[in-house]
N, C-alpha and C. Protein backbone atom coordinates (compact mmCIF):
# COMPACT_ATOMS: atom_id res chain seq x y z
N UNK A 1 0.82 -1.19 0.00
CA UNK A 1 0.00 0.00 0.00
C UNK A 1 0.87 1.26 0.00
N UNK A 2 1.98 1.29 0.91
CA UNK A 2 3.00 2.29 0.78
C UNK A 2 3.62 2.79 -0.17
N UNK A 3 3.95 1.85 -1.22
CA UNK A 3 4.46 1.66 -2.88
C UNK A 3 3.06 2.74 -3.43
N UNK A 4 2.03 2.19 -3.48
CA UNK A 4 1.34 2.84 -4.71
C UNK A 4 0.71 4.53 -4.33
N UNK A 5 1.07 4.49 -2.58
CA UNK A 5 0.89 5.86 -2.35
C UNK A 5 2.25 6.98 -2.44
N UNK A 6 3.18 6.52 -2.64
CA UNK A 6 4.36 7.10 -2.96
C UNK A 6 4.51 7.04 -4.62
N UNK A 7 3.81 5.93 -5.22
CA UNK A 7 3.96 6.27 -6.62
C UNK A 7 3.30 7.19 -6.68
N UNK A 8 1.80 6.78 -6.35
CA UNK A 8 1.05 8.72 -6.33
C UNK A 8 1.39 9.99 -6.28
N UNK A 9 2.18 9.95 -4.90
CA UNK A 9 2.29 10.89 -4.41
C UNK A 9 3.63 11.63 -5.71
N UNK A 10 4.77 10.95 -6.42
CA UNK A 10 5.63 11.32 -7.60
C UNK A 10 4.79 11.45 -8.43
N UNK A 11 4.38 10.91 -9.19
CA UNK A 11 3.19 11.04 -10.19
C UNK A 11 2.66 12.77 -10.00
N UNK A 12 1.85 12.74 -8.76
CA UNK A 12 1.42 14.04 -8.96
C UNK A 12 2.56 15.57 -8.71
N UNK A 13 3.63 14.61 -7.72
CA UNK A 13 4.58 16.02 -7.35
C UNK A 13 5.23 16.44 -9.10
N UNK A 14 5.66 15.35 -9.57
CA UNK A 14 6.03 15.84 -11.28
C UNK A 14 5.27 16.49 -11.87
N UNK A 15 4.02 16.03 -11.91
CA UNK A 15 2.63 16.70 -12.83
C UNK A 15 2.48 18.23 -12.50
N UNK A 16 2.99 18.46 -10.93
CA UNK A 16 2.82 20.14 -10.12
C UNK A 16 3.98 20.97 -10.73
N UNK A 17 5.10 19.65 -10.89
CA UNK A 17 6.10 20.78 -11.40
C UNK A 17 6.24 21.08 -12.74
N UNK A 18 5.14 20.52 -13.39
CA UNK A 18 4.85 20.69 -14.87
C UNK A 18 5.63 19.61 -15.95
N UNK A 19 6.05 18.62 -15.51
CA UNK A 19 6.52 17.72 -16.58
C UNK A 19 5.40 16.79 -16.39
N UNK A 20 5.22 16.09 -18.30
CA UNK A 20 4.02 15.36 -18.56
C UNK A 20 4.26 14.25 -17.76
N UNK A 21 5.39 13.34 -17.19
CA UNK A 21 5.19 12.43 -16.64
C UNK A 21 6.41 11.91 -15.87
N UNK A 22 6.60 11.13 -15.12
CA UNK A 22 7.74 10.62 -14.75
C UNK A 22 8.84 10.48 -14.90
N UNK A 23 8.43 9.67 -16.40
CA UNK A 23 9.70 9.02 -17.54
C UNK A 23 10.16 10.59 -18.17
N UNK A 24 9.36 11.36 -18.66
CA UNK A 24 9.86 12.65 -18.83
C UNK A 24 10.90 13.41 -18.05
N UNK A 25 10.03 13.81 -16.74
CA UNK A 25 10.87 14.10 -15.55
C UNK A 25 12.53 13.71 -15.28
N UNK A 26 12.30 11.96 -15.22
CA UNK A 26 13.68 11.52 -15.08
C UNK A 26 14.57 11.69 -16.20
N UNK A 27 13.96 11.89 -17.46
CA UNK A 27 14.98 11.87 -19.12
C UNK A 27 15.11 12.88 -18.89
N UNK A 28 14.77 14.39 -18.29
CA UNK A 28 15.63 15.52 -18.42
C UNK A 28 16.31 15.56 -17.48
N UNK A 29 16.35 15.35 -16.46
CA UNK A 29 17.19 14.98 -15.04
C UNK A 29 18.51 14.20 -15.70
N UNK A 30 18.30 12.80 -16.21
CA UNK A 30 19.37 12.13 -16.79
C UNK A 30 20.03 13.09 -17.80
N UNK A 31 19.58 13.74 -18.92
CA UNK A 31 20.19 14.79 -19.40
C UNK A 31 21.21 15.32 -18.93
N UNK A 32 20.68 16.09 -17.86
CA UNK A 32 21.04 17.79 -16.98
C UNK A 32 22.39 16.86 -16.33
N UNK A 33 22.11 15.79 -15.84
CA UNK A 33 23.29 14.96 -15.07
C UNK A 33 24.40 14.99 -16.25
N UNK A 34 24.05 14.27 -17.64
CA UNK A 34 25.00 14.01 -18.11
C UNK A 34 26.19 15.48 -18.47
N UNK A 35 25.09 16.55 -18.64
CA UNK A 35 25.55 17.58 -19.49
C UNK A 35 26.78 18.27 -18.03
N UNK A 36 26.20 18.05 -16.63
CA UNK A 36 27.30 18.91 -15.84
C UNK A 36 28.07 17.99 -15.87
N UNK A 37 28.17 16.12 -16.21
CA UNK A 37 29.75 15.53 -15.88
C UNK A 37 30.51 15.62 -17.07
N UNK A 38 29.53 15.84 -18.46
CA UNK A 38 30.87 16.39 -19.78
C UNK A 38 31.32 17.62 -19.64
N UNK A 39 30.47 18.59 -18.67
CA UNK A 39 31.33 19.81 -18.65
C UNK A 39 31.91 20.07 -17.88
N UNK A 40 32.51 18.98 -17.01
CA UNK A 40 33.50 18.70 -15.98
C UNK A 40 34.50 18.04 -16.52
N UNK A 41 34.24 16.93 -17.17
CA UNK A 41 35.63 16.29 -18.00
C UNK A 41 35.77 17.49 -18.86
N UNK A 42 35.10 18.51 -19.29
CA UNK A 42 35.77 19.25 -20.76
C UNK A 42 36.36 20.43 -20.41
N UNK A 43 36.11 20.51 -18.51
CA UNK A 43 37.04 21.45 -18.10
C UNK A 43 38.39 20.86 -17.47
N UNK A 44 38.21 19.39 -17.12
CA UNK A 44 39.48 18.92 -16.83
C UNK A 44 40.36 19.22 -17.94
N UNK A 45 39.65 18.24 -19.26
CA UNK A 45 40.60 18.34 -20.46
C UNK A 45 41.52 20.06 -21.03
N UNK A 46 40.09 21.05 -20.92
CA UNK A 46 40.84 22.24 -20.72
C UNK A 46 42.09 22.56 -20.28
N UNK A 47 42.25 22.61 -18.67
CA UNK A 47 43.06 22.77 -17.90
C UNK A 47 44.61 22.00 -18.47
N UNK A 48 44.21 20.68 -18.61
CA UNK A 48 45.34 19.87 -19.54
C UNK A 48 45.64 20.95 -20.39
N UNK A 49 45.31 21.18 -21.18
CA UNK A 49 45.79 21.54 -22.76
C UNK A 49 45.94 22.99 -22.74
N UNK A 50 45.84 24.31 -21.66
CA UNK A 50 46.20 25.07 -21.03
C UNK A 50 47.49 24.39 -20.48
N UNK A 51 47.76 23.99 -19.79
CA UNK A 51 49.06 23.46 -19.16
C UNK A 51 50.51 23.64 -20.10
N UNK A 52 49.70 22.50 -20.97
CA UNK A 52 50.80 22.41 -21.94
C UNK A 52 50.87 22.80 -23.21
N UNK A 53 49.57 23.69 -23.52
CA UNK A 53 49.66 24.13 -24.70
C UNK A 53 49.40 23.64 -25.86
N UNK A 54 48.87 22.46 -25.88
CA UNK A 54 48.19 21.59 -27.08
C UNK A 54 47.63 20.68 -26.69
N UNK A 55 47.33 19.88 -27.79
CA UNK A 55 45.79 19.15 -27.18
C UNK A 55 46.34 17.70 -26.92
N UNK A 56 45.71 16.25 -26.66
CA UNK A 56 46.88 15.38 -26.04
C UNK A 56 46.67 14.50 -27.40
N UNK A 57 46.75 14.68 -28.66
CA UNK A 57 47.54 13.74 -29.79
C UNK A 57 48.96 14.89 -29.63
N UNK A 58 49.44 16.15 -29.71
CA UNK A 58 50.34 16.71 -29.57
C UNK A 58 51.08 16.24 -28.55
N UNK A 59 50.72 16.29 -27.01
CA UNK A 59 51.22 16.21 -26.27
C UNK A 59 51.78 14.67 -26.04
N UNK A 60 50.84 13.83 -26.70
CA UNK A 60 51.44 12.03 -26.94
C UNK A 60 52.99 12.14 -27.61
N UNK A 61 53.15 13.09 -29.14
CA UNK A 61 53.54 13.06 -29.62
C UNK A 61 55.01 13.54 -29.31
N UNK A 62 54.90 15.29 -28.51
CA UNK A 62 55.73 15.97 -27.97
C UNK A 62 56.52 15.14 -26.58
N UNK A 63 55.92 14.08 -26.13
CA UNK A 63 56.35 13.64 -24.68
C UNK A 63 57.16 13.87 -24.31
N UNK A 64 58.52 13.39 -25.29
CA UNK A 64 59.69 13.42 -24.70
C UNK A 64 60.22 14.61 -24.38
N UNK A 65 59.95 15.28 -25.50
CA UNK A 65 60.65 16.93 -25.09
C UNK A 65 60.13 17.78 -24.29
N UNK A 66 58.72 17.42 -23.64
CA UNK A 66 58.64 18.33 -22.16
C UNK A 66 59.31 18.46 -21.27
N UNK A 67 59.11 19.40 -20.81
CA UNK A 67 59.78 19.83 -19.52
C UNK A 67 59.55 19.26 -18.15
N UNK A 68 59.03 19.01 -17.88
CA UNK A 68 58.30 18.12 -16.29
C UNK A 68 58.83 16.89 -16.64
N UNK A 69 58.30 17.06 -15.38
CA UNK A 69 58.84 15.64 -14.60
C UNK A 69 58.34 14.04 -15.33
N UNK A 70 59.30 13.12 -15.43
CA UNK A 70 58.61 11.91 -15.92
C UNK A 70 57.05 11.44 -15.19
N UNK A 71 57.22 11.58 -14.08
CA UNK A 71 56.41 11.13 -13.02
C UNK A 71 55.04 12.22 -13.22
N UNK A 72 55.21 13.59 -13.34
CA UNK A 72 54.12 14.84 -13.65
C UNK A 72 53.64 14.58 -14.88
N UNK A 73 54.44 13.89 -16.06
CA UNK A 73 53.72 13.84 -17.61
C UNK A 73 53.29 12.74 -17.57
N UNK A 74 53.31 11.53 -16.91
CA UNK A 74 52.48 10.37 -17.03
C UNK A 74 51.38 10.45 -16.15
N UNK A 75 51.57 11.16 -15.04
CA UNK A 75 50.27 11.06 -14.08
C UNK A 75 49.17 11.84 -15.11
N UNK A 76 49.84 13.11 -15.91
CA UNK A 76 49.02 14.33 -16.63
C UNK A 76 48.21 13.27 -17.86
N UNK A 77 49.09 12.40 -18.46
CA UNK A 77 48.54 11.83 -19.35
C UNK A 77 47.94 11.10 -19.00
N UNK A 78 48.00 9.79 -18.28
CA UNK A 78 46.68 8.73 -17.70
C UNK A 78 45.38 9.91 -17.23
N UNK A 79 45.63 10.88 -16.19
CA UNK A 79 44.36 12.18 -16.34
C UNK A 79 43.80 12.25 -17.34
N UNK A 80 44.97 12.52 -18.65
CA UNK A 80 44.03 13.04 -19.67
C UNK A 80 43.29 12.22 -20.64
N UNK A 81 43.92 11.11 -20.55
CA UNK A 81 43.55 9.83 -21.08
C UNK A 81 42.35 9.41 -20.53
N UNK A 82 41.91 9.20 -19.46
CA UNK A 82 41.04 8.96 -18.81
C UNK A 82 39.81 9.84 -19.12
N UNK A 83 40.31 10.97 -18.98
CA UNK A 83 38.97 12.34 -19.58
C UNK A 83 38.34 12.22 -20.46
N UNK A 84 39.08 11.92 -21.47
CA UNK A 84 39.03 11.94 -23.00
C UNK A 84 37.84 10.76 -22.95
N UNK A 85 38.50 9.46 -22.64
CA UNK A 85 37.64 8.25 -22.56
C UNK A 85 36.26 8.41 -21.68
N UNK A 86 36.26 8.97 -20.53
CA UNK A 86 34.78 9.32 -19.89
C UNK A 86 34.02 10.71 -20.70
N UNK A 87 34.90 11.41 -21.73
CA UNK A 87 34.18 12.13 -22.42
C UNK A 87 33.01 11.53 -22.88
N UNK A 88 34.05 10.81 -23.65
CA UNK A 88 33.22 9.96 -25.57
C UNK A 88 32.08 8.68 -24.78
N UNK A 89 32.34 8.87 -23.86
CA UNK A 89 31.11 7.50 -22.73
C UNK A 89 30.18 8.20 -22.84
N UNK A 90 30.51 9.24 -21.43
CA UNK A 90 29.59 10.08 -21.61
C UNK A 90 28.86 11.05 -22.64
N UNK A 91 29.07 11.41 -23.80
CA UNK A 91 28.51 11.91 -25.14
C UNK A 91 28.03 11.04 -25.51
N UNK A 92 28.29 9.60 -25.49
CA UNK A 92 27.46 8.48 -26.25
C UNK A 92 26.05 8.26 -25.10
N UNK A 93 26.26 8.48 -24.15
CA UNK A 93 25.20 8.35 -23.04
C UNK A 93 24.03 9.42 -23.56
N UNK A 94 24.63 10.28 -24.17
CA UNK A 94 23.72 11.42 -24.12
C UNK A 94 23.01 11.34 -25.44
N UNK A 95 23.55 11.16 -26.39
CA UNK A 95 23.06 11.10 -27.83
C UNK A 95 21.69 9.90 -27.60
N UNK A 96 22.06 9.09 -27.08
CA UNK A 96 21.33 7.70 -26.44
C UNK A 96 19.81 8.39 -26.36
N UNK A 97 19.89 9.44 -25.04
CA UNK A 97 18.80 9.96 -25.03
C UNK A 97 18.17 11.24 -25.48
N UNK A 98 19.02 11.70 -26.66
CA UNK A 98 18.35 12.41 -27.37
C UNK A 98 17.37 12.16 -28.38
């Protein structure tokens, strides 16, 4: 009985806040989620490529001749590597529900 008065009770709190339904509700929510964690990886990636001044096929490329530390350009690259890869996840997450 608790279940279908709490479904109710969502049902109508969505309907007050003006979305047609639930599944609506939650697909722009899932949206809004995805859109602040790509614009968190796309400010990590930023910050990278501020750093060093190009983007990381350059910076793959340039490795050796940076300046930092072995230990500072591999931690920077697995970072950026990692970004890159939860980018293109996340953009495919999103297209999903467009």
């Amino acid at each position: 009985m608790l279940i279908n008065e709490q479904s109710l009770a969502l049902h109508e709190a969505v309907e007050q806040m003006g979305y047609s339904s639930v599944e609506d509700f939650a697909l722009i929510q899932a949206r809004q989620q995805l859109l602040q964690e790509i614009n968190i990886c796309m400010s990590n990636i930023e910050k990278l490529e501020r750093k060093y001044g190009v983007d990381y096929a350059d910076f793959c490329k340039g490795f050796q001749k940076l300046t930092q530390s072995i230990f500072e350009k591999e931690d920077d690259s697995a970072e950026w590597n990692a970004e890159l890869k939860q980018l293109g996840i996340l953009q495919k997450r999103l297209a999903r529900l467009a």
